[in-house]
PDB file of N, CA and C in Angstrom:
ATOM      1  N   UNK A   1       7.298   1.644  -1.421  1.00  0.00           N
ATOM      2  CA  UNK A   1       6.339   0.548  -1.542  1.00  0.00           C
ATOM      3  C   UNK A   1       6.318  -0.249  -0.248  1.00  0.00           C
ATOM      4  N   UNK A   2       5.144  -0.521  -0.117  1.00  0.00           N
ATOM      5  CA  UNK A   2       4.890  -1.315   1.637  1.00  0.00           C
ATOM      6  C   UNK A   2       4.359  -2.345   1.031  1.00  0.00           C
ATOM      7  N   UNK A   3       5.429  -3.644   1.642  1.00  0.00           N
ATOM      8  CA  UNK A   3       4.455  -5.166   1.330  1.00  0.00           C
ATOM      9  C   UNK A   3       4.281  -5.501   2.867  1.00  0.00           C
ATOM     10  N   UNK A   4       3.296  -6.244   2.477  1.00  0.00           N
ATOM     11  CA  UNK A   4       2.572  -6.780   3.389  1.00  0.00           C
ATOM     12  C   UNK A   4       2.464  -8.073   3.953  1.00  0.00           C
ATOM     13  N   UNK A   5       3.275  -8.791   4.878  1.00  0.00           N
ATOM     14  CA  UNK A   5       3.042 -10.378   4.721  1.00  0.00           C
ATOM     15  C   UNK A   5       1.940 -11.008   5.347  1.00  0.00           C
ATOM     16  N   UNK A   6       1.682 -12.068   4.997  1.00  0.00           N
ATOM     17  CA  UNK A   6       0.268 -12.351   5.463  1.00  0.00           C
ATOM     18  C   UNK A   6       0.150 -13.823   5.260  1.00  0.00           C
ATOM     19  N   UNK A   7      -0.700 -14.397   6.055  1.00  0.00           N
ATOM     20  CA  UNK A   7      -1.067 -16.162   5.308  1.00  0.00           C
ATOM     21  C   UNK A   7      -1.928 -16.127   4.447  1.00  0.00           C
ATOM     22  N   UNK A   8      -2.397 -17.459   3.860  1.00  0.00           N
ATOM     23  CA  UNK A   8      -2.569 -17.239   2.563  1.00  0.00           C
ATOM     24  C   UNK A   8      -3.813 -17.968   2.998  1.00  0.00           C
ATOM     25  N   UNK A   9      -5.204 -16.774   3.103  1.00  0.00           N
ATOM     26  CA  UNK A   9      -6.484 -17.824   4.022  1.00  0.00           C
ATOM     27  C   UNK A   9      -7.280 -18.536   2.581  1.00  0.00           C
ATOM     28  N   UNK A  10      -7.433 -19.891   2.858  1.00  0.00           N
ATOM     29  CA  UNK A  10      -7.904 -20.861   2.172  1.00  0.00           C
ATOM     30  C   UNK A  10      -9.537 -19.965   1.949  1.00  0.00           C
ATOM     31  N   UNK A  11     -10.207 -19.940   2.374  1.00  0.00           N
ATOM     32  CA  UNK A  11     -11.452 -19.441   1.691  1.00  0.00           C
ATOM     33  C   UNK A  11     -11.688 -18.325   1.121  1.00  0.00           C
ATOM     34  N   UNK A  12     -10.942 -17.511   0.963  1.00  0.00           N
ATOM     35  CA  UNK A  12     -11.218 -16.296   0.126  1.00  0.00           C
ATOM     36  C   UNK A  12     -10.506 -16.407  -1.242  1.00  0.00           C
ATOM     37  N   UNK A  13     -11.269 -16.239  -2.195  1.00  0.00           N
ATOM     38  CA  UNK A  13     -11.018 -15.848  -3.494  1.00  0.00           C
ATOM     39  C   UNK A  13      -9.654 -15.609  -3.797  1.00  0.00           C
ATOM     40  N   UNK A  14      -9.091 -15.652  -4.944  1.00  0.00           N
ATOM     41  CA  UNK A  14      -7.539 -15.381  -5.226  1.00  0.00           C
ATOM     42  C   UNK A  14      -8.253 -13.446  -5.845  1.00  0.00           C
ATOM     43  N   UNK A  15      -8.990 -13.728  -6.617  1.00  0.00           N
ATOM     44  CA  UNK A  15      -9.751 -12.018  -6.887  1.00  0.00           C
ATOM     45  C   UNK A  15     -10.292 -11.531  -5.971  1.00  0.00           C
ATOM     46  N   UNK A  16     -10.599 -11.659  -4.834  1.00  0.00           N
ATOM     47  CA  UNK A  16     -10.811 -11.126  -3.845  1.00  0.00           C
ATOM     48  C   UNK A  16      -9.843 -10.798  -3.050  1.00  0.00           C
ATOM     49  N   UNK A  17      -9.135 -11.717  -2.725  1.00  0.00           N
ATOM     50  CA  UNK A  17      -7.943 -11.610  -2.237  1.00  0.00           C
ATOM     51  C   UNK A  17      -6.623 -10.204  -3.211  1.00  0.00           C
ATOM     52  N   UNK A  18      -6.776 -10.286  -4.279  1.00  0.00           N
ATOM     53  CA  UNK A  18      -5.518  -9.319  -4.866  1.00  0.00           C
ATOM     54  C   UNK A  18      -6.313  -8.438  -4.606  1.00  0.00           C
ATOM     55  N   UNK A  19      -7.759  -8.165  -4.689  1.00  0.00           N
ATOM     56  CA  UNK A  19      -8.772  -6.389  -4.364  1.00  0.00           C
ATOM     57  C   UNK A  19      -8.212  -6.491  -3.307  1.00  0.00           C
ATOM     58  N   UNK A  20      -8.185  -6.724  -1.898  1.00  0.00           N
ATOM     59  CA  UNK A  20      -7.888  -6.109  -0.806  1.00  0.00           C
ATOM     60  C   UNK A  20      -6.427  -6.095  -1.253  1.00  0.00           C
ATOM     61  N   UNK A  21      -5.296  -6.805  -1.469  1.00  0.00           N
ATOM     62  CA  UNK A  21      -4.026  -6.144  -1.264  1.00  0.00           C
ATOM     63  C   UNK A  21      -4.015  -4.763  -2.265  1.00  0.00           C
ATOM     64  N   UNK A  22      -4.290  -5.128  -3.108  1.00  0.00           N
ATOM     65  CA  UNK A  22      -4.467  -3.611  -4.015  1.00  0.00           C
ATOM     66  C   UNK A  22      -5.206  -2.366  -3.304  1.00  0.00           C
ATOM     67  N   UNK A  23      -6.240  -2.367  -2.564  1.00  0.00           N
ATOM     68  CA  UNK A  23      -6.495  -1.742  -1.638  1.00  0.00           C
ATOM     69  C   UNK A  23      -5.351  -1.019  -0.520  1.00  0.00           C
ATOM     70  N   UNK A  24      -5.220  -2.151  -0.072  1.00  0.00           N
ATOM     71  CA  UNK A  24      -4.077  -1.767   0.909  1.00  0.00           C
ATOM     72  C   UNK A  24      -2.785  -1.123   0.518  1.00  0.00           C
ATOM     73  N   UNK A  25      -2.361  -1.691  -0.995  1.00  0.00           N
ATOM     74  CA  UNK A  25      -1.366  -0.527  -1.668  1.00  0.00           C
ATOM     75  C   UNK A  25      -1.682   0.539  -1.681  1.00  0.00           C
ATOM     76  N   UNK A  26      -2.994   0.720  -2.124  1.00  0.00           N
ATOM     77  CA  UNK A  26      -3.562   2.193  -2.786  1.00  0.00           C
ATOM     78  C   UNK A  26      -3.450   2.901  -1.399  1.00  0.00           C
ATOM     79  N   UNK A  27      -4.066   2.333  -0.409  1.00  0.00           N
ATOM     80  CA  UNK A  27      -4.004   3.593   0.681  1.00  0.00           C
ATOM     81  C   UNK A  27      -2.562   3.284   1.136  1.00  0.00           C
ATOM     82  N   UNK A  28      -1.740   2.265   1.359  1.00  0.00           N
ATOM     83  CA  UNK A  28      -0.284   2.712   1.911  1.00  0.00           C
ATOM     84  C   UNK A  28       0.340   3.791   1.157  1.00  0.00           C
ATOM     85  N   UNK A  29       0.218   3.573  -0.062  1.00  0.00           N
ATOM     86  CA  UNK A  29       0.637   4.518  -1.178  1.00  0.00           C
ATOM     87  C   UNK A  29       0.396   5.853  -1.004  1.00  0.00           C
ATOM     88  N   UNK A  30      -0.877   6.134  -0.568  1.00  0.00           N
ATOM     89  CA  UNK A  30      -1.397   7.463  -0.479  1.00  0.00           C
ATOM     90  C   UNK A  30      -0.986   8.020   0.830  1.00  0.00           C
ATOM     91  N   UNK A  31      -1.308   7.187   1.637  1.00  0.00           N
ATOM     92  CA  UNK A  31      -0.681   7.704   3.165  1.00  0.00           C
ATOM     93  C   UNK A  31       0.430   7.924   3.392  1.00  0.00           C
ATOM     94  N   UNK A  32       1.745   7.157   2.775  1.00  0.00           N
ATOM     95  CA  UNK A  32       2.890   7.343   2.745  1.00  0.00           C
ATOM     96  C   UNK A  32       3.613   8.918   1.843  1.00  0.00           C
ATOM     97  N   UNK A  33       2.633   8.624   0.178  1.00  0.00           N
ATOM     98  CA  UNK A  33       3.147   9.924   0.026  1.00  0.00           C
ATOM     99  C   UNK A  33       2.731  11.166   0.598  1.00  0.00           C
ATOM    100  N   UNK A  34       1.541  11.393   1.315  1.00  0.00           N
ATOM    101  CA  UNK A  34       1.105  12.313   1.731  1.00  0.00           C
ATOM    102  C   UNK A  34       1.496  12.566   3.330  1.00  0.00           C
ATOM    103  N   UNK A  35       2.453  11.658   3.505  1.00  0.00           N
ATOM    104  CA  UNK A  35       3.770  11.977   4.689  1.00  0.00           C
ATOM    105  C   UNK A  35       4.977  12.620   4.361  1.00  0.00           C
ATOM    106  N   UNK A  36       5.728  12.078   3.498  1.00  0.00           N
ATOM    107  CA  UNK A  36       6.667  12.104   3.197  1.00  0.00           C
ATOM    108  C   UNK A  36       7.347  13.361   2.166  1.00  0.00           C
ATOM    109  N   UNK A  37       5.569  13.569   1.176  1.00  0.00           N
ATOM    110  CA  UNK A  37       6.015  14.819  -0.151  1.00  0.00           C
ATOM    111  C   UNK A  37       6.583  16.234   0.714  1.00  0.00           C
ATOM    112  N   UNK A  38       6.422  16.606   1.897  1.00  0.00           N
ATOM    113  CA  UNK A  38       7.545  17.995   2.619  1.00  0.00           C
ATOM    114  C   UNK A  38       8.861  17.402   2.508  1.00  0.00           C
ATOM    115  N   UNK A  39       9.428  16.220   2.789  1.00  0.00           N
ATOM    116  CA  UNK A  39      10.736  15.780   2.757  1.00  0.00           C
ATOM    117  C   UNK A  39      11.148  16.217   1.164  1.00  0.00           C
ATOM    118  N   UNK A  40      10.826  15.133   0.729  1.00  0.00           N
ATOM    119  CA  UNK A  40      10.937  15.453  -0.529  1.00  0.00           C
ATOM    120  C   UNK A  40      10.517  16.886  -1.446  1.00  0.00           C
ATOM    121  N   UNK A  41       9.611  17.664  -1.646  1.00  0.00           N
ATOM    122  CA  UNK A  41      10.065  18.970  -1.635  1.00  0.00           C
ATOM    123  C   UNK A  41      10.776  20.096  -1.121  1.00  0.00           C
ATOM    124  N   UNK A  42      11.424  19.629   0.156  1.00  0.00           N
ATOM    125  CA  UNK A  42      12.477  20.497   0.602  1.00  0.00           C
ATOM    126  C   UNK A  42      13.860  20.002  -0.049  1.00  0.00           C
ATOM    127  N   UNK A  43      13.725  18.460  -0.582  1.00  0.00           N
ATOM    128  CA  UNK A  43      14.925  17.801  -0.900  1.00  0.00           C
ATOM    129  C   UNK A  43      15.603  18.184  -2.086  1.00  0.00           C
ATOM    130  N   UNK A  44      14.208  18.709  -3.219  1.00  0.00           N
ATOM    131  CA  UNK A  44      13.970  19.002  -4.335  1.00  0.00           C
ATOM    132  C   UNK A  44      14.166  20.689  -4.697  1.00  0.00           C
ATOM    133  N   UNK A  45      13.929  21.084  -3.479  1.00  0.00           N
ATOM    134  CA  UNK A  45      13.837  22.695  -3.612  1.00  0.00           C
ATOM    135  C   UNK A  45      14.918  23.623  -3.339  1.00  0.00           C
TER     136      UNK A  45
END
């Protein structure tokens, strides 16, 4: 899991604001496992 720190900008939405971090999970998430799953299936195998 990748967090992200950040300030907390006064004009954007608190629901706008969690869509982009959720965003940004979804693709860290994806980018990370789609680095990492050879490690881990050689780890596994």
């Amino acid at each position: 899991m990748v967090y992200i720190v950040k300030e907390r900008s006064s004009w954007r939405s608190a629901s706008e604001e969690a869509a982009i971090l959720a965003r940004i999970d979804f693709v860290s998430n994806t980018f990370f496992n789609f680095l990492f799953w050879p490690v881990e299936a050689s780890i596994w195998l």
